[in-house]
Protein backbone atom coordinates (compact mmCIF):
# COMPACT_ATOMS: atom_id res chain seq x y z
CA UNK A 1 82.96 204.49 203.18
CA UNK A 2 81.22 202.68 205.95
CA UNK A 3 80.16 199.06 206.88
CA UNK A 4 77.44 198.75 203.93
CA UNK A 5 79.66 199.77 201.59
CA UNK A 6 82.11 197.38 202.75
CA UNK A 7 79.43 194.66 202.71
CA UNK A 8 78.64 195.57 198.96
CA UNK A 9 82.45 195.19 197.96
CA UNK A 10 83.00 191.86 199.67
CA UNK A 11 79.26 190.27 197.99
CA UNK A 12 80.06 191.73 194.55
CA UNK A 13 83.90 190.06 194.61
CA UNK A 14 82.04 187.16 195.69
CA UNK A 15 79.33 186.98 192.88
CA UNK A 16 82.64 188.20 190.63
CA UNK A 17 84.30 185.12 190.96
CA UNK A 18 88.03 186.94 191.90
CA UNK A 19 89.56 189.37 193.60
CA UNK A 20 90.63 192.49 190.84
CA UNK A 21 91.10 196.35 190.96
CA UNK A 22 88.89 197.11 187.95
CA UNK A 23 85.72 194.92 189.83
CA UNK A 24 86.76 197.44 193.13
CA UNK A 25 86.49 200.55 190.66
CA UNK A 26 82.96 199.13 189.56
CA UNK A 27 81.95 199.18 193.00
CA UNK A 28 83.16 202.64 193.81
CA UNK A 29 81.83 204.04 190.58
CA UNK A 30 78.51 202.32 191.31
CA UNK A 31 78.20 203.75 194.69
CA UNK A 32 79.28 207.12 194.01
CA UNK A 33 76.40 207.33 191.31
CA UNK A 34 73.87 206.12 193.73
CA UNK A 35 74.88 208.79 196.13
CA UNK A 36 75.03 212.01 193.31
CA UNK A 37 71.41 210.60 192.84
CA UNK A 38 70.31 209.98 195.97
CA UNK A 39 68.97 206.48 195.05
CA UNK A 40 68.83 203.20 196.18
CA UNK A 41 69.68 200.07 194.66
CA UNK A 42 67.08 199.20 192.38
CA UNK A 43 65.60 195.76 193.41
CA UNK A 44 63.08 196.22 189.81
CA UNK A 45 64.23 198.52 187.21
CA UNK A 46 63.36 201.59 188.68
CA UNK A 47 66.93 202.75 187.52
CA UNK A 48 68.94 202.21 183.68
CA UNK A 49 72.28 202.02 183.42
CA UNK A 50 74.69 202.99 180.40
CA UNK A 51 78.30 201.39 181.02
CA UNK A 52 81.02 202.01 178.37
CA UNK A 53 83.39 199.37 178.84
CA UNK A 54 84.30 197.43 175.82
CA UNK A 55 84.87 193.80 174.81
CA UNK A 56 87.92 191.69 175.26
CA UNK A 57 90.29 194.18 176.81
CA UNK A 58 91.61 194.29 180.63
CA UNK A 59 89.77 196.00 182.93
CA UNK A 60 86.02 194.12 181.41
CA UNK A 61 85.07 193.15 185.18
CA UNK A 62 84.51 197.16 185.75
CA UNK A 63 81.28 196.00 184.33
CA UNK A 64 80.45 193.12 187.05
CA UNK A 65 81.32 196.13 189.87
CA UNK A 66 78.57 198.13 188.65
CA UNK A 67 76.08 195.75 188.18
CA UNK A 68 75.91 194.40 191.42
CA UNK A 69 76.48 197.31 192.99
CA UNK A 70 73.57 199.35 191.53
CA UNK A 71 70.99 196.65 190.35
CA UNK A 72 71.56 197.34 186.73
CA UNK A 73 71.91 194.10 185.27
CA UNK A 74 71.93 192.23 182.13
CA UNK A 75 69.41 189.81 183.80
CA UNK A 76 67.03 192.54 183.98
CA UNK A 77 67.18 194.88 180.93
CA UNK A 78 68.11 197.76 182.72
CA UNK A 79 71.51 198.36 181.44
CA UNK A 80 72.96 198.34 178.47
CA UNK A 81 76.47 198.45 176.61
CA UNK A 82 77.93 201.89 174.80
CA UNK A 83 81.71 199.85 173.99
CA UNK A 84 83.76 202.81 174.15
CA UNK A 85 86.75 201.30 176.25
CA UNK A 86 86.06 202.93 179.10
CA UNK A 87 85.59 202.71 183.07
CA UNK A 88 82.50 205.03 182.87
CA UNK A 89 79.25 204.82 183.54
CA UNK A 90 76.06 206.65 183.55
CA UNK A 91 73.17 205.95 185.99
CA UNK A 92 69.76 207.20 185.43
CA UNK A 93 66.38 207.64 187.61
CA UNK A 94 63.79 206.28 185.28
CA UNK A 95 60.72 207.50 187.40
CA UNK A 96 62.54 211.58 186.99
CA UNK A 97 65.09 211.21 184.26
CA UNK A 98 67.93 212.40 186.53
CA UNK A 99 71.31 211.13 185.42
CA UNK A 100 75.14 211.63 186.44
CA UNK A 101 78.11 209.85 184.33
CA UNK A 102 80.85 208.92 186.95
CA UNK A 103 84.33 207.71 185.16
CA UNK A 104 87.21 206.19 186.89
CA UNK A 105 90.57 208.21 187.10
CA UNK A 106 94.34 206.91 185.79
CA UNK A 107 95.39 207.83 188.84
CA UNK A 108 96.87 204.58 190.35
CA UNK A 109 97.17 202.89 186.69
CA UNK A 110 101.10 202.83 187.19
CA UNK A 111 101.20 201.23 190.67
CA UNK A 112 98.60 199.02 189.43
CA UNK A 113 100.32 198.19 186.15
CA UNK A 114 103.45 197.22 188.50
CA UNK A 115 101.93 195.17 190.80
CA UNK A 116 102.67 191.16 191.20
CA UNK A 117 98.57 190.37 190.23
CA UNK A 118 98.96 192.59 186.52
CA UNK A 119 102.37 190.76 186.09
CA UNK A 120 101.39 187.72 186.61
CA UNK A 121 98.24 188.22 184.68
CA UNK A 122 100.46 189.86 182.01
CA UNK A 123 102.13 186.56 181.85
CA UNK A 124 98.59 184.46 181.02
CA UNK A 125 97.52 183.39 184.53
CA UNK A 126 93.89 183.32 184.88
CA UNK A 127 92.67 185.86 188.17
CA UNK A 128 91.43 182.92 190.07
CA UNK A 129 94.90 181.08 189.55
CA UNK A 130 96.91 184.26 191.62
CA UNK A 131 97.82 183.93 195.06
CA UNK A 132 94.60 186.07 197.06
CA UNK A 133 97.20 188.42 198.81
CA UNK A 134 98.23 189.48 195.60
CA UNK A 135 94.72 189.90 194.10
CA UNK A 136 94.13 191.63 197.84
CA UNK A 137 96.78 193.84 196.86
CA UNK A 138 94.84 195.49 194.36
CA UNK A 139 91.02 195.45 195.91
CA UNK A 140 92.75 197.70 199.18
CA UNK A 141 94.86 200.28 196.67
CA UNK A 142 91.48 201.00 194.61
CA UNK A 143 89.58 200.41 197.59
CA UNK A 144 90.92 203.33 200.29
CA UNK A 145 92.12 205.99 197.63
CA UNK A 146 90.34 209.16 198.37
CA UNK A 147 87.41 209.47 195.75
CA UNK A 148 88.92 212.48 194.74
CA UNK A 149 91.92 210.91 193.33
CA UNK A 150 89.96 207.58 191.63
CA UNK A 151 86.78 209.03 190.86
CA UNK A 152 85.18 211.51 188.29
CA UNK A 153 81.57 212.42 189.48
CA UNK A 154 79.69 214.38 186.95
CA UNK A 155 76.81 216.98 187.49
CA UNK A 156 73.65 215.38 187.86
CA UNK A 157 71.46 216.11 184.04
CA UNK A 158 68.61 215.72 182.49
CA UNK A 159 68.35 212.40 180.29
CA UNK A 160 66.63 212.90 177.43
CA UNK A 161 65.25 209.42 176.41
CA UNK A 162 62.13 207.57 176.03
CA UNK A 163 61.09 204.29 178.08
CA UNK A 164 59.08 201.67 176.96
CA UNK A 165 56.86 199.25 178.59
CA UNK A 166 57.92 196.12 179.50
CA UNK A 167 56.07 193.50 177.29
CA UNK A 168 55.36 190.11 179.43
CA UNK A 169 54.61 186.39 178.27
CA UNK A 170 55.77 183.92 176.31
CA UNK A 171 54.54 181.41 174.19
CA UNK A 172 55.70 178.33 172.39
CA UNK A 173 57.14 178.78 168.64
CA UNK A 174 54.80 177.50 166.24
CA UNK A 175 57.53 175.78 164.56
CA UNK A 176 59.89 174.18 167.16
CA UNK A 177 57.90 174.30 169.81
CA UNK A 178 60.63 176.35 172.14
CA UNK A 179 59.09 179.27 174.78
CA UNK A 180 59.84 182.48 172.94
CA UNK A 181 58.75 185.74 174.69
CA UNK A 182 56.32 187.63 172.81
CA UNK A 183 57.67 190.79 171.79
CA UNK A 184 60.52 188.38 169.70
CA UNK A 185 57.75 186.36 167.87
CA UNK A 186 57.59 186.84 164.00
CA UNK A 187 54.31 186.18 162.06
CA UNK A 188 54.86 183.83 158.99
CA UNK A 189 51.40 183.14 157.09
CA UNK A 190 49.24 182.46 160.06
CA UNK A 191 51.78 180.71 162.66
CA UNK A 192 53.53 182.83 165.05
CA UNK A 193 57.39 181.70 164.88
CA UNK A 194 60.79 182.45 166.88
CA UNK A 195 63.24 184.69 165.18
CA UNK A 196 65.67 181.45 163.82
CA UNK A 197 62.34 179.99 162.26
CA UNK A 198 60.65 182.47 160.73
CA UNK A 199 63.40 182.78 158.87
CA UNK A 200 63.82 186.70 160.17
CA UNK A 201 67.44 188.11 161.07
CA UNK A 202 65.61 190.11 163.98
């Protein structure tokens, strides 16, 4: 990995907020797609991403790796959650519909597992709280295993999906006056409402 990819790890620990392993994997799994797809980072939402990490279990900051790494984000729209547990994700070209699904290996799960930042996390310390050569630790083990060993990289597919266009504006609620965006506004009689006062569950 060179000096941009280097860059990428150091901003994305930063935006992060700690130094972890599964963050590092996020990064590596990011890049690798990018690379099986020949892409950039998408600065719009030129790309989608699918990433199948779950919620509250170890390892959620995977998620955060990816992100920032590839330009799918939250933020945007142009990822979305499949909770399945896993470090895997699945990059797509929206302008050709090319995919690949890159998943991080078990390989250094033991090691990891053993280490003084998993024991001391084991024993409720927040990330933040743990000395940074111990949180260090981690980001080089993940960091300079060959991809090989760390790193699943699919064949590149076809995604069959549809995309929609994005709908812009917003407008104030007839009802409590709040900006709502107009794709979320509900008619009731002949006011247009938000979802919470029109009464609607979606």
């Amino acid at each position: 990995m060179d000096e941009h990819d280097r860059t990428v790890l150091l901003d994305t620990l930063k935006f992060h907020g700690h130094k972890c392993w599964a963050s590092v994997a996020g990064v590596r799994v990011g890049l690798a797609a990018l690379r099986a797809l020949d892409v950039k980072r998408s600065g719009g939402t030129q790309l989608y991403g699918i990433v199948e990490t779950g919620e509250e279990h170890g390892g959620m900051c995977f998620g955060d790796g990816v992100q920032y790494t590839t330009g799918c984000t939250f933020g945007k729209g142009n990822i979305r959650k499949q909770p399945y547990g896993k470090l895997a994700f699945t990059l797509i070209d929206k302008n050709t519909n090319r995919a690949v699904r890159v998943t991080y290996k078990g390989t250094l799960q033991k090691q990891i597992a053993a280490s003084a930042f998993m024991q001391k996390r084991a024993a409720g310390l927040m990330p933040d709280e743990i000395p940074e050569e111990e949180q260090l630790e981690l980001v080089d083990l993940v960091w300079n295993a060959p991809e090989a060993d760390v790193l699943a990289v699919g064949d590149v597919f076809e995604y069959r999906g549809a995309w929609y266009p994005e709908v812009l504006g917003f407008v104030p609620c007839a009802s409590c006056g709040e900006l709502t965006a107009l794709a979320y506004l509900r008619v009731v009689g002949d006011k247009h409402m938000c979802i919470p006062c029109s009464g609607y569950d979606r």
